[in-house]
N, C-alpha and C. Protein backbone atom coordinates (compact mmCIF):
# COMPACT_ATOMS: atom_id res chain seq x y z
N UNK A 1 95.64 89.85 80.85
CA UNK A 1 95.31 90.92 81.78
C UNK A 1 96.53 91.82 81.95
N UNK A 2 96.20 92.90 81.68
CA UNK A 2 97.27 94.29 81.97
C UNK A 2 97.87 94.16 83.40
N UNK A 3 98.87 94.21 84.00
CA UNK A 3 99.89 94.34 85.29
C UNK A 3 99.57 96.62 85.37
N UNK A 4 100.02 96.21 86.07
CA UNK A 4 99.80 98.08 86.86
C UNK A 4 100.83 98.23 87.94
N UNK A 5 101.90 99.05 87.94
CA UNK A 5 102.61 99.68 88.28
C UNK A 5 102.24 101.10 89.49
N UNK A 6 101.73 101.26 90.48
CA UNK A 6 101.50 102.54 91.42
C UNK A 6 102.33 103.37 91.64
N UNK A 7 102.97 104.60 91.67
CA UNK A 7 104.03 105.21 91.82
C UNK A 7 103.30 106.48 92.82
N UNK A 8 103.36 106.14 93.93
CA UNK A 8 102.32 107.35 94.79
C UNK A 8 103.56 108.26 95.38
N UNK A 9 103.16 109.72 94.65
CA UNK A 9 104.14 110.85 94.30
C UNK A 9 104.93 111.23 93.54
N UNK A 10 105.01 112.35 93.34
CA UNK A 10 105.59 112.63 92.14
C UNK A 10 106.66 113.65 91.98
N UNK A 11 107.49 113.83 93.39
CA UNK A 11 108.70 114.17 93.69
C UNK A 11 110.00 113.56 93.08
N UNK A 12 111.25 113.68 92.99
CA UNK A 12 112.40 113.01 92.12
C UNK A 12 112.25 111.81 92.69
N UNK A 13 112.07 111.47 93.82
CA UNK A 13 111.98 109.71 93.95
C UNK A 13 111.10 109.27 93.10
N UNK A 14 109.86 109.51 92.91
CA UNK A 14 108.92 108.93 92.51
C UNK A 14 108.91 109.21 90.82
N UNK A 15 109.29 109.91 90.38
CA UNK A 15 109.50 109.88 89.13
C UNK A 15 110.31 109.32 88.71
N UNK A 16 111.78 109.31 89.39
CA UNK A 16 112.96 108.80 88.83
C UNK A 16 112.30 107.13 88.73
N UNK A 17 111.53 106.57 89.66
CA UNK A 17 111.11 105.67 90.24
C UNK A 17 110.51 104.94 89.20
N UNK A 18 109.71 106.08 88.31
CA UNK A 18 108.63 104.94 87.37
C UNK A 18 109.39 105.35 85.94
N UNK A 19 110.15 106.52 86.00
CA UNK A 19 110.93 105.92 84.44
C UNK A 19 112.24 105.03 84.38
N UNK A 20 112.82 104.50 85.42
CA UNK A 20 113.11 103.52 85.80
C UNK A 20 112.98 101.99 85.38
N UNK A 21 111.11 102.01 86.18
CA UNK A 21 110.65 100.91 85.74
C UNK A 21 110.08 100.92 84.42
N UNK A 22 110.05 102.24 83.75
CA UNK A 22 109.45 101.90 82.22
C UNK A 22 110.59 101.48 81.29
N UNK A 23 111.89 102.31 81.85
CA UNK A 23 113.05 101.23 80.89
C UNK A 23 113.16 99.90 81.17
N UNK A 24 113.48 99.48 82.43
CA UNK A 24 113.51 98.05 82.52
C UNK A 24 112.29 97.43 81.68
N UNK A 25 110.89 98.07 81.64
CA UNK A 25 109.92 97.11 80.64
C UNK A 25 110.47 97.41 79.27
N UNK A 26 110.87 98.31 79.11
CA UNK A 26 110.83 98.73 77.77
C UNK A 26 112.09 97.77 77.31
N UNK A 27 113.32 97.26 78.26
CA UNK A 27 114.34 97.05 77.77
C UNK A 27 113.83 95.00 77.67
N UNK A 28 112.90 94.61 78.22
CA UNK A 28 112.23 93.29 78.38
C UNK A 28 110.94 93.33 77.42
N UNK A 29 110.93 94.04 76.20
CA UNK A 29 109.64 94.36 75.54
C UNK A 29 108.74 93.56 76.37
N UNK A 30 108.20 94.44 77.69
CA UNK A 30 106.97 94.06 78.28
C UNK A 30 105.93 95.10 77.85
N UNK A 31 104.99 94.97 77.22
CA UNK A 31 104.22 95.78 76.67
C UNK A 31 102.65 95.70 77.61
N UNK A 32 102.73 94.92 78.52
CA UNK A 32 101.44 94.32 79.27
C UNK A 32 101.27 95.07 80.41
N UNK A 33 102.41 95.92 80.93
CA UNK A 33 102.63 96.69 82.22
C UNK A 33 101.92 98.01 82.10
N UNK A 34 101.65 98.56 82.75
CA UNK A 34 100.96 99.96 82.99
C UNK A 34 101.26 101.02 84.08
N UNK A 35 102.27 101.83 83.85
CA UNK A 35 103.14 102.47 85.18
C UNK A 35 101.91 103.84 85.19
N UNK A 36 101.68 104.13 86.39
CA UNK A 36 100.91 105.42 86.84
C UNK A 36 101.65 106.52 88.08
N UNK A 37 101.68 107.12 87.90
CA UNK A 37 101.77 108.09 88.59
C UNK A 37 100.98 108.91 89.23
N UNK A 38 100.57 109.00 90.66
CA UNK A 38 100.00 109.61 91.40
C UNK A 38 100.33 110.48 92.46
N UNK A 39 99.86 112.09 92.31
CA UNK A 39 100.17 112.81 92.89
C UNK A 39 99.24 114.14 92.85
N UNK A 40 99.21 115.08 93.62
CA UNK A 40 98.17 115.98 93.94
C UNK A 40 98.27 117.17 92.72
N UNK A 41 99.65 116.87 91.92
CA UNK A 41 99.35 118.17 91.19
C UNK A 41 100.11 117.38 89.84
N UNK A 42 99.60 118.32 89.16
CA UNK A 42 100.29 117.10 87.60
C UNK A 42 101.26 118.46 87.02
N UNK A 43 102.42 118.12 88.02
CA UNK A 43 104.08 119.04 87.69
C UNK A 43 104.64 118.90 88.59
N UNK A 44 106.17 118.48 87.84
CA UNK A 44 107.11 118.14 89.02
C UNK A 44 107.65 119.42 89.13
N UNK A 45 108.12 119.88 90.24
CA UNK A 45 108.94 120.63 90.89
C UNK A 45 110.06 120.09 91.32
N UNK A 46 111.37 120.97 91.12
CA UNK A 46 112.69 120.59 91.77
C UNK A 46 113.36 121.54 92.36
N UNK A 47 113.45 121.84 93.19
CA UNK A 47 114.19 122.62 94.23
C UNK A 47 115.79 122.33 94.50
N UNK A 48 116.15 122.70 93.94
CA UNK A 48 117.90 122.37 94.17
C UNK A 48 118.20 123.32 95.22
N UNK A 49 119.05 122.80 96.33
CA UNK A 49 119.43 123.63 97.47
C UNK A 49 120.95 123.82 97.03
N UNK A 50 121.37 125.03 96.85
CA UNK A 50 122.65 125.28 96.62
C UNK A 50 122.83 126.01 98.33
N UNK A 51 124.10 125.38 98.70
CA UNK A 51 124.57 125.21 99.84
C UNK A 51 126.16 126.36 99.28
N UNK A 52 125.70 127.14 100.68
CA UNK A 52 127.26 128.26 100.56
C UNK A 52 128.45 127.79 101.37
């Protein structure tokens, strides 16, 4: 049976979040895991605040 991974959002936490956990599988050839990502729009946005 496949394992499943939830990653709800898709802001820099949440992304940094599930490619993260896809190296750690990837670095444990776990091939059985299934990371998803969920979020309202399918594109990350990054807003860098440059501070004066």
């Amino acid at each position: 049976m496949k394992q499943q991974i939830l990653v709800i959002g898709a802001g820099f936490g949440g992304v940094w979040s599930a490619l993260s956990a896809a190296r750690l599988l990837d670095q444990h050839d776990r091939n059985d895991v299934q990371i998803t990502v969920l979020a309202p729009q399918a594109e990350l946005r990054i807003r860098p605040r440059f501070y004066e």
